[in-house]
Protein backbone atom coordinates (compact mmCIF):
# COMPACT_ATOMS: atom_id res chain seq x y z
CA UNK A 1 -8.74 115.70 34.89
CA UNK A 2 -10.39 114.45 38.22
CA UNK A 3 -10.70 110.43 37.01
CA UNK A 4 -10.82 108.38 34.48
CA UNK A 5 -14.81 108.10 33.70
CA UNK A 6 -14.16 112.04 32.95
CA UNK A 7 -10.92 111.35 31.26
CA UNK A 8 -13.67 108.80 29.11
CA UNK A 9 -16.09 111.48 28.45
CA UNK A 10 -13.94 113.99 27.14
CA UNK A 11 -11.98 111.39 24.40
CA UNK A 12 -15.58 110.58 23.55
CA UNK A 13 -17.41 113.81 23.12
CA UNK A 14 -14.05 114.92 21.19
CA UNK A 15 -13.34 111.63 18.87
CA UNK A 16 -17.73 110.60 18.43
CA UNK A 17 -17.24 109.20 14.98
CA UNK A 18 -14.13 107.69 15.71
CA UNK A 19 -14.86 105.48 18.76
CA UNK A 20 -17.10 102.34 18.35
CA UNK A 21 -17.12 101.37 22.03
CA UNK A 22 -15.56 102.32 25.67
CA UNK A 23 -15.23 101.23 28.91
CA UNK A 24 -13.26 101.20 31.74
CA UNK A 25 -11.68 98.05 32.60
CA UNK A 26 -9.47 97.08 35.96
CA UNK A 27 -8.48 101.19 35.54
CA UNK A 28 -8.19 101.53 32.11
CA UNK A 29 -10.21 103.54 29.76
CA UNK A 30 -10.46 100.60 26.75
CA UNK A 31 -11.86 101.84 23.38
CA UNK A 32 -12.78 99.90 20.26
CA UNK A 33 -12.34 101.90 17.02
CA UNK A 34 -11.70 101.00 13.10
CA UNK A 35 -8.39 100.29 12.00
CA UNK A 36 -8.52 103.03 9.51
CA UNK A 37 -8.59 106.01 12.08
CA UNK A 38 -5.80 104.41 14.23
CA UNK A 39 -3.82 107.77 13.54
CA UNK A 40 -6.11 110.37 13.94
CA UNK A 41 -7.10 108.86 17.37
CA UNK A 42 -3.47 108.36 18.38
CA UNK A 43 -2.42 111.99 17.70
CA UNK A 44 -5.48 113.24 19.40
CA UNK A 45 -4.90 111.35 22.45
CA UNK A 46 -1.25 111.56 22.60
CA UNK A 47 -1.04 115.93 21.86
CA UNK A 48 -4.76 116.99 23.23
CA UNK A 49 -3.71 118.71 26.30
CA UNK A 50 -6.61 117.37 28.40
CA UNK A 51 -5.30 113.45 27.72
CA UNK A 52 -1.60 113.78 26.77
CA UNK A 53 -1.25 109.91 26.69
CA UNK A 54 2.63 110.02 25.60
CA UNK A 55 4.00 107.22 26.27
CA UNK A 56 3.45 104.07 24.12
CA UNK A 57 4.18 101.24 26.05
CA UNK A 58 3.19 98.02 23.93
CA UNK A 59 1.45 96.88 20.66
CA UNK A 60 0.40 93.46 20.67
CA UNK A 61 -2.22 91.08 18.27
CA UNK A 62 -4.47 88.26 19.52
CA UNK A 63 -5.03 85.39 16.79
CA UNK A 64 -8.95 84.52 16.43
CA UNK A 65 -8.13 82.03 13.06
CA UNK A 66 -12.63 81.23 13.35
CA UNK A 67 -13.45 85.00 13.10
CA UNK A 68 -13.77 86.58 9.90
CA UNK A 69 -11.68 89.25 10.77
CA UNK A 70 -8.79 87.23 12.11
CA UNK A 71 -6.40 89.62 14.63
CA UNK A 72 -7.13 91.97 16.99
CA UNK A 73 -4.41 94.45 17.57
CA UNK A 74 -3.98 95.96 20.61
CA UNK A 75 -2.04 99.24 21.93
CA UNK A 76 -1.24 100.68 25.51
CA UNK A 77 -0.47 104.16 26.34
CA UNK A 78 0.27 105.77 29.09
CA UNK A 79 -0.24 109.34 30.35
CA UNK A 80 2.51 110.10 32.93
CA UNK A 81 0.55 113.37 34.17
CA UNK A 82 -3.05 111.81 35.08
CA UNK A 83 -1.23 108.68 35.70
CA UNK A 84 -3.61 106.67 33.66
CA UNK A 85 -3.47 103.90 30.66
CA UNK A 86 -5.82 103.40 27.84
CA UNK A 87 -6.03 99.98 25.31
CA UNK A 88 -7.11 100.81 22.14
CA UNK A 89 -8.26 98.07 19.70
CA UNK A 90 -9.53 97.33 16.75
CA UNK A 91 -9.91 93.63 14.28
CA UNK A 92 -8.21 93.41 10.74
CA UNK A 93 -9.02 90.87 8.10
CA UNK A 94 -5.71 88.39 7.67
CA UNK A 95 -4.31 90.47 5.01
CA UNK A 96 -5.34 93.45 5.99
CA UNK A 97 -2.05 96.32 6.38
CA UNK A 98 -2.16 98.60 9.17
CA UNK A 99 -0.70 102.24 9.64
CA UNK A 100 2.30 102.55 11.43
CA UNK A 101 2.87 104.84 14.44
CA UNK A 102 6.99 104.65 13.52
CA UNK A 103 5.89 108.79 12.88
CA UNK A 104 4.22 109.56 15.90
CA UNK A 105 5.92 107.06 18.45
CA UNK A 106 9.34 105.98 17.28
CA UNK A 107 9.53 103.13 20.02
CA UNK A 108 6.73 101.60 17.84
CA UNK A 109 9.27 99.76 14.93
CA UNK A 110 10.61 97.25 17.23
CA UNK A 111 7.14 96.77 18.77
CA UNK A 112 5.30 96.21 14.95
CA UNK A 113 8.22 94.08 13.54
CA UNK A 114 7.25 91.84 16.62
CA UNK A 115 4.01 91.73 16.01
CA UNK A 116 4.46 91.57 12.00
CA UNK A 117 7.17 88.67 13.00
CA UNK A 118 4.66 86.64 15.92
CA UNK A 119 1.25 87.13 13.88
CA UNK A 120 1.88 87.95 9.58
CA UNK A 121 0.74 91.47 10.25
CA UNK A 122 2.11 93.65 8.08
CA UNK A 123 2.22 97.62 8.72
CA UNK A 124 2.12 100.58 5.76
CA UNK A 125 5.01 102.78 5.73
CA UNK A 126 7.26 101.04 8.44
CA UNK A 127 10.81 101.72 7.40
CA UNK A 128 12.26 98.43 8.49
CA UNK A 129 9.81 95.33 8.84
CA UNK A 130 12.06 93.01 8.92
CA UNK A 131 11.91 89.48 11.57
CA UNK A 132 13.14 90.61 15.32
CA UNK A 133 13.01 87.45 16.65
CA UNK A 134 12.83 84.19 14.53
CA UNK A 135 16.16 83.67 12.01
CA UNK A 136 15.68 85.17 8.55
CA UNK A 137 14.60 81.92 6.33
CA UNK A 138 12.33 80.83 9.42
CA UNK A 139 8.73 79.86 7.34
CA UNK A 140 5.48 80.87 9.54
CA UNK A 141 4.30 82.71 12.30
CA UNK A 142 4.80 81.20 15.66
CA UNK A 143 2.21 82.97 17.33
CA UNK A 144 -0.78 82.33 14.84
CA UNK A 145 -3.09 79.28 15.99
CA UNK A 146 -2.79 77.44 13.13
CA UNK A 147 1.35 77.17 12.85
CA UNK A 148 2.51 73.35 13.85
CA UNK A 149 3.35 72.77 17.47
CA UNK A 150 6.59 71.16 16.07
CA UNK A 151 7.34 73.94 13.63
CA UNK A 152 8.40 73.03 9.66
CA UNK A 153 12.40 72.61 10.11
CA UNK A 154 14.47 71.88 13.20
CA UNK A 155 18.24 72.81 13.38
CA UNK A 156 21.21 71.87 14.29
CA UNK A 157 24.70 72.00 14.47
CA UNK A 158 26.04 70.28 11.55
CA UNK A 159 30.06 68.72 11.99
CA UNK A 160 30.48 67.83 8.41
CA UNK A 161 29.46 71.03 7.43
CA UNK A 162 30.98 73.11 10.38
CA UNK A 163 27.54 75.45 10.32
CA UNK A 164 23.91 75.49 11.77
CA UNK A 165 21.83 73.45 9.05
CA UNK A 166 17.87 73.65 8.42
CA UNK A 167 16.26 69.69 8.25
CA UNK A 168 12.14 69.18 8.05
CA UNK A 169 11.26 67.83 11.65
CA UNK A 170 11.48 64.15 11.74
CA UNK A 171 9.66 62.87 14.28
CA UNK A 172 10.94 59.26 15.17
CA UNK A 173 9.61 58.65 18.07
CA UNK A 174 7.10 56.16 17.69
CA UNK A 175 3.58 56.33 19.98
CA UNK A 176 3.29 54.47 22.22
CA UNK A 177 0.35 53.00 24.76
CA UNK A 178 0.13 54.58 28.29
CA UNK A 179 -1.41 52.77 30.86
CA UNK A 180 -3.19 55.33 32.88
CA UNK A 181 -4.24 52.93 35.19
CA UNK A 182 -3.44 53.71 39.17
CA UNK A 183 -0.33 52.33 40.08
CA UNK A 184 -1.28 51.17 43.62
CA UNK A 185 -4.17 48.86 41.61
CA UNK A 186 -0.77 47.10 39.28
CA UNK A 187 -1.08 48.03 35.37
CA UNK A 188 -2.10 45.69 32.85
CA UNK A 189 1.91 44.07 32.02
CA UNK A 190 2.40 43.61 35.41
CA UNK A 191 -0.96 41.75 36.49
CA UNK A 192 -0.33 39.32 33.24
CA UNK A 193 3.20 39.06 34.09
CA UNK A 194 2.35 38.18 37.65
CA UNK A 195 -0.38 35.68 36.99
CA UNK A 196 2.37 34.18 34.49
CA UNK A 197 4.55 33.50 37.28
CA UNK A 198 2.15 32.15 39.73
């Protein structure tokens, strides 16, 4: 394969009905395709000897909560001998469950329980989906848009109890008033504090 705008052509002209849109972006052949022939195009890019994109290196999601269909998810493969990457992507509805590539690229569990952990996404035949990274009664998905900046429970280190506990958040700070005003020019306190004085 002499580049990649050939590399392109040929995953086109073999996968037409499967590919909605390609391009190559910053060197990498991107295409858009359904969620429902994620498979078929992975085998046939990954064992077609005129691709042989073998290595899976990530699988990631992008949260748009405004759009209908809410997540993009997002893989990158590699292809050691034309020394090339391709992003393949393609938008899911919120509840929507995916295939998972556990059978064709085993690195691919620990990479969909992220993403299944981050985002809610949930993939078909995975045989462990299971949180990687948040604790095991955590409630949400960091990652999504709409979870709290402050999360639903804090946790500490409990003495009476000689564990790690689970509390709501209590926020008891109270807010306050900043004075944005420049400090060379004296803030508001100050300036009544000084004509006070005087």
């Amino acid at each position: 394969m002499n580049n990649l705008s050939d590399l392109e052509k040929t995953i086109n002209s073999e996968l037409t009905t499967k590919i909605k849109s390609s391009k190559i972006n910053h060197k990498i052949i991107c295409l858009n395709i359904e969620s429902d022939d994620l498979l078929e195009v992975i085998l046939f890019i990954k064992n077609n000897n005129k691709t042989k994109f073998k290595q899976l290196i990530d699988i990631t999601a992008v949260d748009y909560p405004e759009k209908e269909r809410r997540f993009k998810l997002v893989y990158l493969l590699l292809s050691h001998e034309f020394n090339s990457r391709i992003l393949i992507d393609f938008s899911i509805n919120e509840n929507e469950i995916v295939s998972s590539l556990t059978s064709v690229f085993p690195s691919s569990n620990w990479m969909e329980r992220e993403v299944f952990d981050m985002y809610g996404v949930k993939f078909k035949d995975h045989p462990d989906l299971r949180r990687i990274l948040t604790d095991y009664g955590f409630e949400g998905h960091p990652l999504r848009k709409d979870f709290p900046l402050t999360g639903h429970n804090e946790v500490r280190y409990s003495e009476d109890e000689k564990k790690v506990i689970y509390e709501p958040v209590k926020l008891e700070q109270n807010y306050r008033n900043f004075d944005y005003e420049s400090p060379w020019e004296g803030t508001e306190y100050i300036k009544k504090q000084t004509k006070k004085n005087d």
